[in-house]
C-alpha atoms as a PDB file:
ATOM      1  CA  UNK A   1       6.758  -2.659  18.731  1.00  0.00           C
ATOM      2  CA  UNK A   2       9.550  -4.540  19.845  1.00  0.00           C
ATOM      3  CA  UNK A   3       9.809  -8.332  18.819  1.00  0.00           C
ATOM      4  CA  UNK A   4      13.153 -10.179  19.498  1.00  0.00           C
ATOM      5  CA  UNK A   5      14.201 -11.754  16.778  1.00  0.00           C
ATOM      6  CA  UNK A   6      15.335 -16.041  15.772  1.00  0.00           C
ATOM      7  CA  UNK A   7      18.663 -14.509  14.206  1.00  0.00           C
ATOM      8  CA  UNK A   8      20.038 -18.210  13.589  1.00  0.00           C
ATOM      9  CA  UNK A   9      16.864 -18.821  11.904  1.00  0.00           C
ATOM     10  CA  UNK A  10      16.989 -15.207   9.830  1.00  0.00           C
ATOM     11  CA  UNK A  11      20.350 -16.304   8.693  1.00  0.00           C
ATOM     12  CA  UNK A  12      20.226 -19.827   7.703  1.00  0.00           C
ATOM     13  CA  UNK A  13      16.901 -18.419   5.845  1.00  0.00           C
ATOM     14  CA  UNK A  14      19.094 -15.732   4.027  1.00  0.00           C
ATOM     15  CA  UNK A  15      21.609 -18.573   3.064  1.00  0.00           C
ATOM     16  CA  UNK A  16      19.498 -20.954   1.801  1.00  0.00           C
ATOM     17  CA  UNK A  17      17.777 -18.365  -0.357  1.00  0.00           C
ATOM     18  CA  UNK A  18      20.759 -17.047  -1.746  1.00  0.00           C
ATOM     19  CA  UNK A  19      22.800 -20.009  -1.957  1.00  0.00           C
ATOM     20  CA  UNK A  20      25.635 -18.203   0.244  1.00  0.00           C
ATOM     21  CA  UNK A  21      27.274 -18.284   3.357  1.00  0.00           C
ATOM     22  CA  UNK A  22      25.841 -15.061   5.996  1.00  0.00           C
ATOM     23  CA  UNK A  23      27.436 -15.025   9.221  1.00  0.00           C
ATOM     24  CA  UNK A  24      25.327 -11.690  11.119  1.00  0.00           C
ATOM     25  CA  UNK A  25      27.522  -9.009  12.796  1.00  0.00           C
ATOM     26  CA  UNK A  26      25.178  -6.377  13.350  1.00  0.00           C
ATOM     27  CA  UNK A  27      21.836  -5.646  13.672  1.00  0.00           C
ATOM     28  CA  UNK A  28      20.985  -2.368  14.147  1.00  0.00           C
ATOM     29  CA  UNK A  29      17.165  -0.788  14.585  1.00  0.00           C
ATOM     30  CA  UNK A  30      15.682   1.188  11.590  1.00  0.00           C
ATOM     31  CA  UNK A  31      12.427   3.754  12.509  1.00  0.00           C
ATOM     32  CA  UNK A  32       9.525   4.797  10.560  1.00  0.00           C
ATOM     33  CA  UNK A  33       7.063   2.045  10.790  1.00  0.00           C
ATOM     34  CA  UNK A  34       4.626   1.378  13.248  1.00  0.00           C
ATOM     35  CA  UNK A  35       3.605  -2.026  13.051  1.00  0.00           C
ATOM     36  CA  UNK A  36       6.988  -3.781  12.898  1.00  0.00           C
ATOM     37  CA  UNK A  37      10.179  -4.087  14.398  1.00  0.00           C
ATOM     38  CA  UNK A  38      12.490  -3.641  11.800  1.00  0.00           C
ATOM     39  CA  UNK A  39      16.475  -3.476  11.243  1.00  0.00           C
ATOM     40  CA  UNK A  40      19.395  -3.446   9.345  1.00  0.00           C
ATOM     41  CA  UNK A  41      21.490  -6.873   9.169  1.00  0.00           C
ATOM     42  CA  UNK A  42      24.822  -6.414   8.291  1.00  0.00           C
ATOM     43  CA  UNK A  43      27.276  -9.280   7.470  1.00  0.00           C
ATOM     44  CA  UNK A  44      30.012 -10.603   5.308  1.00  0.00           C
ATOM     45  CA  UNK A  45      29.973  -7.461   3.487  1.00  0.00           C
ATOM     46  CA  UNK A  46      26.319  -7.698   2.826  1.00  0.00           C
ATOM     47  CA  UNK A  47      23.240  -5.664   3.999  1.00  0.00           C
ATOM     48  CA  UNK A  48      19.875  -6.916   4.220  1.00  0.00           C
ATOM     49  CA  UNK A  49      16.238  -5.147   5.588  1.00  0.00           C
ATOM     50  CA  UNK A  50      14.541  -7.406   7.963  1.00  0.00           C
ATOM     51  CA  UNK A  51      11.046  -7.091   9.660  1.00  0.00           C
ATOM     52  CA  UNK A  52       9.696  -8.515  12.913  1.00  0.00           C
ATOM     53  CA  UNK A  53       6.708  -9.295  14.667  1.00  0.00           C
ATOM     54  CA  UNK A  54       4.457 -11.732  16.049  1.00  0.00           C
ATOM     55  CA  UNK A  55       4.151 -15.292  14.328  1.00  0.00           C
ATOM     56  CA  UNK A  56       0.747 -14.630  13.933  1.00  0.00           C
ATOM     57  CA  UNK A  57       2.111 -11.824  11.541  1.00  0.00           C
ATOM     58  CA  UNK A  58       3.025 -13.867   8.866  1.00  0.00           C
ATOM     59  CA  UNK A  59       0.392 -14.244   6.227  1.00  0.00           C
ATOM     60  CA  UNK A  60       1.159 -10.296   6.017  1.00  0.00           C
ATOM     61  CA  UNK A  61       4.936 -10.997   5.407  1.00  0.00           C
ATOM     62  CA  UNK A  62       3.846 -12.831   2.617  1.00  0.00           C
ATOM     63  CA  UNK A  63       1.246 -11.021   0.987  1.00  0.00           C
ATOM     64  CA  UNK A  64       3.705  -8.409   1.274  1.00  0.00           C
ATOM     65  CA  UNK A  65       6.244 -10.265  -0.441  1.00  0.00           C
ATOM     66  CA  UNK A  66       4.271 -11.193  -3.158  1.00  0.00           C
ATOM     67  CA  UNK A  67       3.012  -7.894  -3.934  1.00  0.00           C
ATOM     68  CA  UNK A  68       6.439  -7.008  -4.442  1.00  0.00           C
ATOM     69  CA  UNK A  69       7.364  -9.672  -6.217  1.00  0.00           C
ATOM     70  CA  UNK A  70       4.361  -8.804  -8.609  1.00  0.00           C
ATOM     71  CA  UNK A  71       5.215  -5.165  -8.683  1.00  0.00           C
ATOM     72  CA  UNK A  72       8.840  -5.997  -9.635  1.00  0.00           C
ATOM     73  CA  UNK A  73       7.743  -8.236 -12.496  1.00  0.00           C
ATOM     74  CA  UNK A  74       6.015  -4.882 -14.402  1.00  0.00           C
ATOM     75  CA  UNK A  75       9.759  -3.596 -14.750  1.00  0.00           C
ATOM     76  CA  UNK A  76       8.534  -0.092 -14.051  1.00  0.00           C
ATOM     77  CA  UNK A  77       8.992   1.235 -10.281  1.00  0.00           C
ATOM     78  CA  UNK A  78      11.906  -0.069  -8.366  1.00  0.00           C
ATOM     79  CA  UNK A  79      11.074  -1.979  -5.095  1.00  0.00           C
ATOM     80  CA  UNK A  80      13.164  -3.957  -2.443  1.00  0.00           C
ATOM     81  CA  UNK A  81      13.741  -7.281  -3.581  1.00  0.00           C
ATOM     82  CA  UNK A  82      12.268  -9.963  -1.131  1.00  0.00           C
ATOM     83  CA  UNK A  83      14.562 -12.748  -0.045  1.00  0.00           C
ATOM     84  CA  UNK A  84      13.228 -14.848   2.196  1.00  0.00           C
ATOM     85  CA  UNK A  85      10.530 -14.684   4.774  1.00  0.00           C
ATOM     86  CA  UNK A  86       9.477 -17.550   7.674  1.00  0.00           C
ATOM     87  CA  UNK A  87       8.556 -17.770  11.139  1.00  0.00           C
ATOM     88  CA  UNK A  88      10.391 -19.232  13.933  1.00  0.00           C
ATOM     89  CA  UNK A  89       9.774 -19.989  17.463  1.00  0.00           C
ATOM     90  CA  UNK A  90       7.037 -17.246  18.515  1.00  0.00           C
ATOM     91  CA  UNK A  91       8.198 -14.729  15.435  1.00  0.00           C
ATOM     92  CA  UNK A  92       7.730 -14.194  11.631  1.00  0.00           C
ATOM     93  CA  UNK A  93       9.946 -11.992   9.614  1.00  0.00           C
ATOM     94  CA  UNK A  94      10.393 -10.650   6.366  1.00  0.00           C
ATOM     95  CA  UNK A  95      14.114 -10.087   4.709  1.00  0.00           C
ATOM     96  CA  UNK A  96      14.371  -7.923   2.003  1.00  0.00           C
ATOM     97  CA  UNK A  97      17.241  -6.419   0.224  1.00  0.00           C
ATOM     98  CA  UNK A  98      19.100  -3.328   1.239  1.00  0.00           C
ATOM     99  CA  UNK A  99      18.436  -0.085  -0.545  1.00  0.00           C
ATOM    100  CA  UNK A 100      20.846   2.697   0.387  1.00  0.00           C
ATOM    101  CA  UNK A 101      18.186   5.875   0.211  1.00  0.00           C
ATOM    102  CA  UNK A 102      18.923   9.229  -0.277  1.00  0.00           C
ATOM    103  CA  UNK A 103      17.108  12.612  -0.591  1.00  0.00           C
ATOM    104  CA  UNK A 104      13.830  13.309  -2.817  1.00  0.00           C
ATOM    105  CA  UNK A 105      14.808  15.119  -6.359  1.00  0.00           C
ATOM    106  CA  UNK A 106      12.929  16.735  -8.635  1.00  0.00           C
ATOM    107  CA  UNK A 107      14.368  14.659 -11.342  1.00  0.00           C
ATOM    108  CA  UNK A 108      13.410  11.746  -9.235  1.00  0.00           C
ATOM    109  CA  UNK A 109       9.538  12.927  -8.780  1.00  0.00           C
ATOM    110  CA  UNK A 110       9.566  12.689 -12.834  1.00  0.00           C
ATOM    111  CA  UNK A 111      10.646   9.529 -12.585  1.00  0.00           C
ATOM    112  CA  UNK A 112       8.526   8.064 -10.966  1.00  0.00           C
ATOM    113  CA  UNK A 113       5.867   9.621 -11.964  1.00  0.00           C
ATOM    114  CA  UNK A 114       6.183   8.161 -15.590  1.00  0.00           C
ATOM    115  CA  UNK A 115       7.231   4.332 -13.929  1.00  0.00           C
ATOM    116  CA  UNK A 116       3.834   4.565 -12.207  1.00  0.00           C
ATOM    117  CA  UNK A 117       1.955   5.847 -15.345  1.00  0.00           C
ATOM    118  CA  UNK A 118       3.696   2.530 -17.156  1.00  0.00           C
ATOM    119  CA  UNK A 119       2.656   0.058 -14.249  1.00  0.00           C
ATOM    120  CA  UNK A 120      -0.492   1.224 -14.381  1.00  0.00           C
ATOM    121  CA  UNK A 121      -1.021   0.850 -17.960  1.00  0.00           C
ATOM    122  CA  UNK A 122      -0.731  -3.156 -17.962  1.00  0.00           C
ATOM    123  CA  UNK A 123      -4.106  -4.017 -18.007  1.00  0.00           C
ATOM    124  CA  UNK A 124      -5.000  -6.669 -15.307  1.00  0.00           C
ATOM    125  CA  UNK A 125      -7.619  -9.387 -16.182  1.00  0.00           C
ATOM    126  CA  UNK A 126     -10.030  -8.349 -13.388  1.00  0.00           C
ATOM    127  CA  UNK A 127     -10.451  -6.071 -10.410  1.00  0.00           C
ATOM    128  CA  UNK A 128      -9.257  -7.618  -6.760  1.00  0.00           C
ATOM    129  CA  UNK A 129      -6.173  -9.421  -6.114  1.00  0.00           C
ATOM    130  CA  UNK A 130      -5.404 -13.356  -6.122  1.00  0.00           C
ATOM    131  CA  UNK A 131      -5.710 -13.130  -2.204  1.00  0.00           C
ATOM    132  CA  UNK A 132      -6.495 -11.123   0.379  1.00  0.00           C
ATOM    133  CA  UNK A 133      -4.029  -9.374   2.244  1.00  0.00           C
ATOM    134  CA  UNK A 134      -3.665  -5.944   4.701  1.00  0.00           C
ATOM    135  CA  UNK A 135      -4.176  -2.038   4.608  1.00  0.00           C
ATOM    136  CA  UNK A 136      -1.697  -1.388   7.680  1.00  0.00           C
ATOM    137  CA  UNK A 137      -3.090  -3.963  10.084  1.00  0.00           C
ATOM    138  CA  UNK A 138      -6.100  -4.229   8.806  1.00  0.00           C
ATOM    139  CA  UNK A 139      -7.553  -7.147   6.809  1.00  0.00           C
ATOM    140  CA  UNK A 140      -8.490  -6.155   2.989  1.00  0.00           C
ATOM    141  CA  UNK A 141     -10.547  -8.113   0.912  1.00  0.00           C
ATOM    142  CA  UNK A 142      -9.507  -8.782  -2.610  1.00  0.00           C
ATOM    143  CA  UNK A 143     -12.350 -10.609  -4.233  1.00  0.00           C
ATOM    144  CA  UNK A 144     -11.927 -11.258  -8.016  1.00  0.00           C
ATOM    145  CA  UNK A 145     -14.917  -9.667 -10.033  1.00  0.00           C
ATOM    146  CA  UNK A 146     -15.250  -7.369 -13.192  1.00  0.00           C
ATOM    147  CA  UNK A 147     -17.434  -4.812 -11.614  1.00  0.00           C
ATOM    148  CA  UNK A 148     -15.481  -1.994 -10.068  1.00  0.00           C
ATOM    149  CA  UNK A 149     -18.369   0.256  -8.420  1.00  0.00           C
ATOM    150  CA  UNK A 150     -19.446  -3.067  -6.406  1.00  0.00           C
ATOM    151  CA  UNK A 151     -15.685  -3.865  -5.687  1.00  0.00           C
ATOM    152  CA  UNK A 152     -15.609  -0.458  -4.080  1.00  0.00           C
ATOM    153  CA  UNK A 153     -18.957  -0.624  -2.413  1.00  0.00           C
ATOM    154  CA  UNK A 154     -18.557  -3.909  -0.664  1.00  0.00           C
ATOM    155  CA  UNK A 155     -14.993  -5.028  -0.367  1.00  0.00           C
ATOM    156  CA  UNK A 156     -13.543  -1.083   0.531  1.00  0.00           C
ATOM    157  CA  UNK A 157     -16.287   0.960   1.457  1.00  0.00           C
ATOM    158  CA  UNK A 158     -18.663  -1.418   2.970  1.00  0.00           C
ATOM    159  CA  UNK A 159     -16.091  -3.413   4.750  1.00  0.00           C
ATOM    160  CA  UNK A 160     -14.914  -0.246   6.466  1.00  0.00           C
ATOM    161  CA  UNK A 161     -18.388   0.670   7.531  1.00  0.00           C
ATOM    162  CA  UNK A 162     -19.016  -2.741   8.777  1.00  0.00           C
ATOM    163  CA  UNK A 163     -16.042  -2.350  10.748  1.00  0.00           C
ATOM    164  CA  UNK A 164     -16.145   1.088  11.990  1.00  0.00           C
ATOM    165  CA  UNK A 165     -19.756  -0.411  13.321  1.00  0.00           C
ATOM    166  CA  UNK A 166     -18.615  -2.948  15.562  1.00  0.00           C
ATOM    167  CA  UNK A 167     -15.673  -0.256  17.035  1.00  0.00           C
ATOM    168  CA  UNK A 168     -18.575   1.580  18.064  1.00  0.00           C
ATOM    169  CA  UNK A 169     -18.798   4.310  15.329  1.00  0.00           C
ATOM    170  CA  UNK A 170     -22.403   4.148  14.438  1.00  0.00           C
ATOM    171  CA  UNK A 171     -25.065   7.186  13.935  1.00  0.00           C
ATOM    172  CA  UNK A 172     -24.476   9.329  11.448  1.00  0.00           C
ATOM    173  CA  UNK A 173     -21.619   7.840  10.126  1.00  0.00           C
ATOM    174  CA  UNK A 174     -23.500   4.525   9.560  1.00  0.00           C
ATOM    175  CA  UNK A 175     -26.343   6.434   7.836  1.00  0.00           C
ATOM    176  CA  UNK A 176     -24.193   8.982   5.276  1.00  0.00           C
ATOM    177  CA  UNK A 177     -21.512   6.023   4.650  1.00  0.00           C
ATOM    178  CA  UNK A 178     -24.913   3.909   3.651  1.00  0.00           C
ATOM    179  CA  UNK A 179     -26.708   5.979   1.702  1.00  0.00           C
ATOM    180  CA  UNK A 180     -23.109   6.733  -0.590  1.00  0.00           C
ATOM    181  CA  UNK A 181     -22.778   3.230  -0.690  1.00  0.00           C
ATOM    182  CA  UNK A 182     -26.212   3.429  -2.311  1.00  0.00           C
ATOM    183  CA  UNK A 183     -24.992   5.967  -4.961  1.00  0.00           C
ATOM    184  CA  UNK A 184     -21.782   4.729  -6.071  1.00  0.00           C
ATOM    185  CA  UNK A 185     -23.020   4.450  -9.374  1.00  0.00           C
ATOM    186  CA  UNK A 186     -23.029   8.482 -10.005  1.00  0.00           C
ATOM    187  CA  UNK A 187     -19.446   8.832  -9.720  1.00  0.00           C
ATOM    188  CA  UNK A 188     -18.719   6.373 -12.731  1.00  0.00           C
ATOM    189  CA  UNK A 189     -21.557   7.334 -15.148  1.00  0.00           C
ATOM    190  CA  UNK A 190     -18.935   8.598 -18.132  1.00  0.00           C
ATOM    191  CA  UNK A 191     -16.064   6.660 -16.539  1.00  0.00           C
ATOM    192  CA  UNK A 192     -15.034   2.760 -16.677  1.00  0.00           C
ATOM    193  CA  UNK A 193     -12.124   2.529 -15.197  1.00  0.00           C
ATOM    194  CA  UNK A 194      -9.457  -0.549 -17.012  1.00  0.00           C
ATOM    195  CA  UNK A 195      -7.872  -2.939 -14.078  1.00  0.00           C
ATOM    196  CA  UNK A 196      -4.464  -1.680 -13.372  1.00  0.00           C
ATOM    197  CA  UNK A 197      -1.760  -3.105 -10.608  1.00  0.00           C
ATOM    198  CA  UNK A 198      -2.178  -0.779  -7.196  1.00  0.00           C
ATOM    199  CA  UNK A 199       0.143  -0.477  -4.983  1.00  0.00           C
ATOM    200  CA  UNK A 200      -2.493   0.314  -2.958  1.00  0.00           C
ATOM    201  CA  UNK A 201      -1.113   2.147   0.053  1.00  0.00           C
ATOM    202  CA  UNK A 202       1.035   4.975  -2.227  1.00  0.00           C
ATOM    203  CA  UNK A 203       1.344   7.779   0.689  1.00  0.00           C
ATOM    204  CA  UNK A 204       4.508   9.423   1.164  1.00  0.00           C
ATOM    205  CA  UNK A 205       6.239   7.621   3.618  1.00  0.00           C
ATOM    206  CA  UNK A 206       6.260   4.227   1.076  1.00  0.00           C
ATOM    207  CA  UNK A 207       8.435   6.264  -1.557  1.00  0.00           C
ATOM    208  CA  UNK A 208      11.945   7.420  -1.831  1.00  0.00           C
ATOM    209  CA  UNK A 209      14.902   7.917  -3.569  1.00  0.00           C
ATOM    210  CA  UNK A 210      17.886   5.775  -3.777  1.00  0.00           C
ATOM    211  CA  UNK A 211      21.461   7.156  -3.878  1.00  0.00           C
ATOM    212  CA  UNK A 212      21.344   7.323  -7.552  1.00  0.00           C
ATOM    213  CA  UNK A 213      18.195   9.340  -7.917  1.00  0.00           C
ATOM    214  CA  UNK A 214      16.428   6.361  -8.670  1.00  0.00           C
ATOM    215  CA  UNK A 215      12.246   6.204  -7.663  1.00  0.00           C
ATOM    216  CA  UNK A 216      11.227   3.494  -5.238  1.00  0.00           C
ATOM    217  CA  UNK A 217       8.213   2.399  -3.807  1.00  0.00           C
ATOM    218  CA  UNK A 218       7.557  -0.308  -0.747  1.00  0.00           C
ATOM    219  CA  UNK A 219       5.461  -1.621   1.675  1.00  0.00           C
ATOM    220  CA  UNK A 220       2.291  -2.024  -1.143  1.00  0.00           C
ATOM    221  CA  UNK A 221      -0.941  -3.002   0.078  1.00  0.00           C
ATOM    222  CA  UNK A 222      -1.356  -4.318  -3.906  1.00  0.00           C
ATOM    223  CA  UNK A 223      -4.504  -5.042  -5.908  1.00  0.00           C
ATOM    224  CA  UNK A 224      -6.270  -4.360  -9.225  1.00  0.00           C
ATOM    225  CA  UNK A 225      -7.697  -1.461  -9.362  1.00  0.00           C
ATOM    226  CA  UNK A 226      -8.343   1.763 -10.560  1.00  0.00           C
ATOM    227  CA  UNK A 227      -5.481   3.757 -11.070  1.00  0.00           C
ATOM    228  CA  UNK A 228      -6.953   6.743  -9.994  1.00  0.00           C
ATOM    229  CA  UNK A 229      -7.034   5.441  -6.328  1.00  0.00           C
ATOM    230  CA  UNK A 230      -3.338   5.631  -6.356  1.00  0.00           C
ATOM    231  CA  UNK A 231      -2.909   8.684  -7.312  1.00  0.00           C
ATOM    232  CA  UNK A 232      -5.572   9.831  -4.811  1.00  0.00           C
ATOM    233  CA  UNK A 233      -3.724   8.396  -2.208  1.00  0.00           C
ATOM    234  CA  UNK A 234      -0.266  10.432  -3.063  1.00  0.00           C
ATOM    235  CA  UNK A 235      -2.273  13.718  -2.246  1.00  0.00           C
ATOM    236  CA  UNK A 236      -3.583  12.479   1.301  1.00  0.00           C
ATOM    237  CA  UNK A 237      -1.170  13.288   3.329  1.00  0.00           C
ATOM    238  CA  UNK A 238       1.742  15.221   0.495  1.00  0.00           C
ATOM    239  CA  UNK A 239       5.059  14.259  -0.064  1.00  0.00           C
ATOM    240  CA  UNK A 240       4.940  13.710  -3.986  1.00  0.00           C
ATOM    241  CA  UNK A 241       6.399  17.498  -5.850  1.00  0.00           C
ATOM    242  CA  UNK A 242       4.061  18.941  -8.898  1.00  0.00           C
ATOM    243  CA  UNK A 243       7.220  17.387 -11.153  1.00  0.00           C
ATOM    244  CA  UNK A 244       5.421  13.717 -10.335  1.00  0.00           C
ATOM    245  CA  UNK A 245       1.655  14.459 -10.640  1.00  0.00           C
ATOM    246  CA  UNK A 246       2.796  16.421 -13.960  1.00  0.00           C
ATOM    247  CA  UNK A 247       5.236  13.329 -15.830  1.00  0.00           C
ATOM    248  CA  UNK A 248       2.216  10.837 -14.550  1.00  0.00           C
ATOM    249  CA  UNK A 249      -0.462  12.969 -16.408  1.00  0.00           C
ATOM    250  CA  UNK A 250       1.914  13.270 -19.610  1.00  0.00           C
ATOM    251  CA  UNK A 251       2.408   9.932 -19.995  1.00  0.00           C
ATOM    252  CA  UNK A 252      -0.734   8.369 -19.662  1.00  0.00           C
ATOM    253  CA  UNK A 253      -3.391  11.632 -19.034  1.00  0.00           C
ATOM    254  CA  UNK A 254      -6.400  10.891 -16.594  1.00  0.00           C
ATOM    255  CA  UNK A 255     -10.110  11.157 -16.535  1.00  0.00           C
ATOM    256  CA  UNK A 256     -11.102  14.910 -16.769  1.00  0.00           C
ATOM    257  CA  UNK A 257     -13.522  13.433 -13.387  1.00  0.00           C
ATOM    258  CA  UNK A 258     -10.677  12.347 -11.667  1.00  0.00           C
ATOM    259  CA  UNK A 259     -10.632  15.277  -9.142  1.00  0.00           C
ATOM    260  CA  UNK A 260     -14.144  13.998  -8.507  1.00  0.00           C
ATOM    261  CA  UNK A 261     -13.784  10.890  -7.326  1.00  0.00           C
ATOM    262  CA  UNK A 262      -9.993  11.654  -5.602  1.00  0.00           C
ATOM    263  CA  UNK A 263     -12.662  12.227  -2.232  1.00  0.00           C
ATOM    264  CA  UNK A 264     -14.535   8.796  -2.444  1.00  0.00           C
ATOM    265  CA  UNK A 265     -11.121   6.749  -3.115  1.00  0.00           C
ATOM    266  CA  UNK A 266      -9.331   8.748   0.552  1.00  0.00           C
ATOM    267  CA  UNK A 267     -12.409   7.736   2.200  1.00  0.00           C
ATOM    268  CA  UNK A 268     -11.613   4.017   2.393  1.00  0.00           C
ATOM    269  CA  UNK A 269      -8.386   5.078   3.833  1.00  0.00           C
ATOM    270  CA  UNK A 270      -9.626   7.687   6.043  1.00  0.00           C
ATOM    271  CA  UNK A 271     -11.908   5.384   7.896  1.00  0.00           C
ATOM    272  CA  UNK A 272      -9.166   2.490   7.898  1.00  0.00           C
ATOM    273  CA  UNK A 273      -7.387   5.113  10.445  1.00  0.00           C
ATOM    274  CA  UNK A 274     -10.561   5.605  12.096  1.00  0.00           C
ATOM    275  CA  UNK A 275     -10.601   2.001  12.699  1.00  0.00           C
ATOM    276  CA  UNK A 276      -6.720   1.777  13.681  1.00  0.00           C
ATOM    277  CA  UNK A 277      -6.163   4.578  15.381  1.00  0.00           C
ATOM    278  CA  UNK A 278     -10.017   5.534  17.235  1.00  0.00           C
ATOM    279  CA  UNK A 279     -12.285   8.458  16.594  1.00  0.00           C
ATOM    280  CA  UNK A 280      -9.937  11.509  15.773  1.00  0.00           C
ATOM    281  CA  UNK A 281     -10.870  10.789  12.523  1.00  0.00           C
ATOM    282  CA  UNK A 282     -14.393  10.501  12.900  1.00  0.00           C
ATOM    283  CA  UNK A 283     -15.488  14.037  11.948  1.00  0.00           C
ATOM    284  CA  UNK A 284     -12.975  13.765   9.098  1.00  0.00           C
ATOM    285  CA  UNK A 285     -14.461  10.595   7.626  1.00  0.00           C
ATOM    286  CA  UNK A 286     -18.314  12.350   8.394  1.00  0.00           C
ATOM    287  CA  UNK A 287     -17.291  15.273   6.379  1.00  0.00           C
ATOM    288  CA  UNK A 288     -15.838  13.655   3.571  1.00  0.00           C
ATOM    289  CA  UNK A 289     -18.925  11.702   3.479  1.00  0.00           C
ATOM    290  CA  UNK A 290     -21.220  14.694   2.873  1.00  0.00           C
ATOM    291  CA  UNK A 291     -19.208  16.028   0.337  1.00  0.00           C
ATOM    292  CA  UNK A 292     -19.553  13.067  -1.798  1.00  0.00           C
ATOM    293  CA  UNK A 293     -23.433  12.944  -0.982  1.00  0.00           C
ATOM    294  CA  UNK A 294     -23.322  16.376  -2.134  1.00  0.00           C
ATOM    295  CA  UNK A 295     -21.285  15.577  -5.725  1.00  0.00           C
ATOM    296  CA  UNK A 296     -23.291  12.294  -5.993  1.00  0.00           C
END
């Protein structure tokens, strides 16, 4: 989208929150998101990421940048380093620091495959978050309980549903997605998952390497969770090497179900497109459905 943005405002922001001058000499567009504007402000020999939109955007700029501020308190997985975010006039923006990316190594998939393993392994004191926040655009509920199956039955599945309903997508998508709501309970008979920090939106487009070789992750759509969602997420659309999957399952091994329930955790994401982006992934989200029906 394009969103122009307060640049006085962005840089007295930066200065006050870094208790230095920034004077802004360029500001030059940066592609591959599809919900913000987003560049990269160069000045006084510094760099900084900055996102744009709508003022009515900024309760996700700061969910956002409390997830990463969260994420970054695990030491484990490197992510960008929020510096500021506000709204002025009719925009809200989000400025992060500047990661210099390069290309995807091997070495780098095992990296990151053990940080993950270690930020999941901090037990978290319930499932949810401490607030709600956003799956793309979409608003994600983050209730605090201690029962995982009904966390995933009303605040993922459910909500999705719900949503999908009132786009218009009713039938048998409304009738399978209720009845699996119904049976949730199969998929977790030998299997209680431990609350682990999410970052909740881990497809391949919200990882990279920096110039060093170095893993990071961005862009987290966080809560407390079960790990295995995570994971399930990093096979939906590729982009993580067998080098990751294998250092993650050496360093902290998963549930010999976990291929099981990889379907049922994809879902919730699958019909969050269907609800972003309209029906072409209707028959997708019906057919994942009925396989889960089937292993329920």
């Amino acid at each position: 989208m394009t969103t122009t943005a307060p640049w006085q405002a962005i840089e007295q922001a930066i200065a006050a929150n870094t208790n230095s001058d920034f004077h802004r000499q360029s500001s030059t567009p940066v592609g591959g998101g599809c919900i913000h504007s987003a560049y990269r402000v160069t000045g006084d020999d510094k760099s900084y990421f900055v996102k744009c939109n709508s003022a009515k955007c900024a309760p996700m700029f700061e969910v956002e940048a409390q997830a990463l501020r969260e994420m970054a308190a695990t030491q484990t997985v490197k992510v960008p380093r929020p510096v500021c975010q506000g709204a002025a006039k009719s925009t809200a923006y989000l400025v992060l620091e500047w990661l210099p990316l390069g290309t995807n190594r091997a070495a780098g998939d095992r990296i990151l495959g053990r940080q993950l393993a270690d930020m999941h392994r901090i037990e978290q004191p319930y499932y949810g978050w401490t607030q709600d926040n956003f799956i793309g655009s979409t608003p994600q509920s983050n209730d605090p309980t201690d029962d995982w199956c009904e966390f995933w039955r009303t605040q993922r599945l459910g909500f999705q549903l719900e949503l999908a309903a009132e786009h218009g997508f009713g039938g048998r998508l409304q009738r399978d997605g209720d009845r699996l709501c119904d049976r949730l309970d199969g998929f977790f008979g030998s299997y209680s998952p431990k609350p682990a920090m999410l970052h909740g939106d881990l497809w391949g487009g919200n990882h990279a390497m920096d110039e060093s070789g170095r893993p990071v992750i961005f862009d987290p759509a966080c809560y407390n969770g079960d790990r295995e969602a995570d994971l399930a997420m990093t096979e939906l659309f590729g982009g993580f090497g067998a080098d990751f999957y294998a250092a993650y399952n050496e360093s902290y091994p998963l549930h010999p179900d976990c291929p099981v329930r990889k379907t049922l955790y994809n879902l919730y994401h699958i019909l969050n497109h269907l609800n972003l982006f309209g029906g072409g992934y209707l028959s997708q989200a019906e057919s994942m459905i009925q396989r889960l029906l089937a292993e329920a």
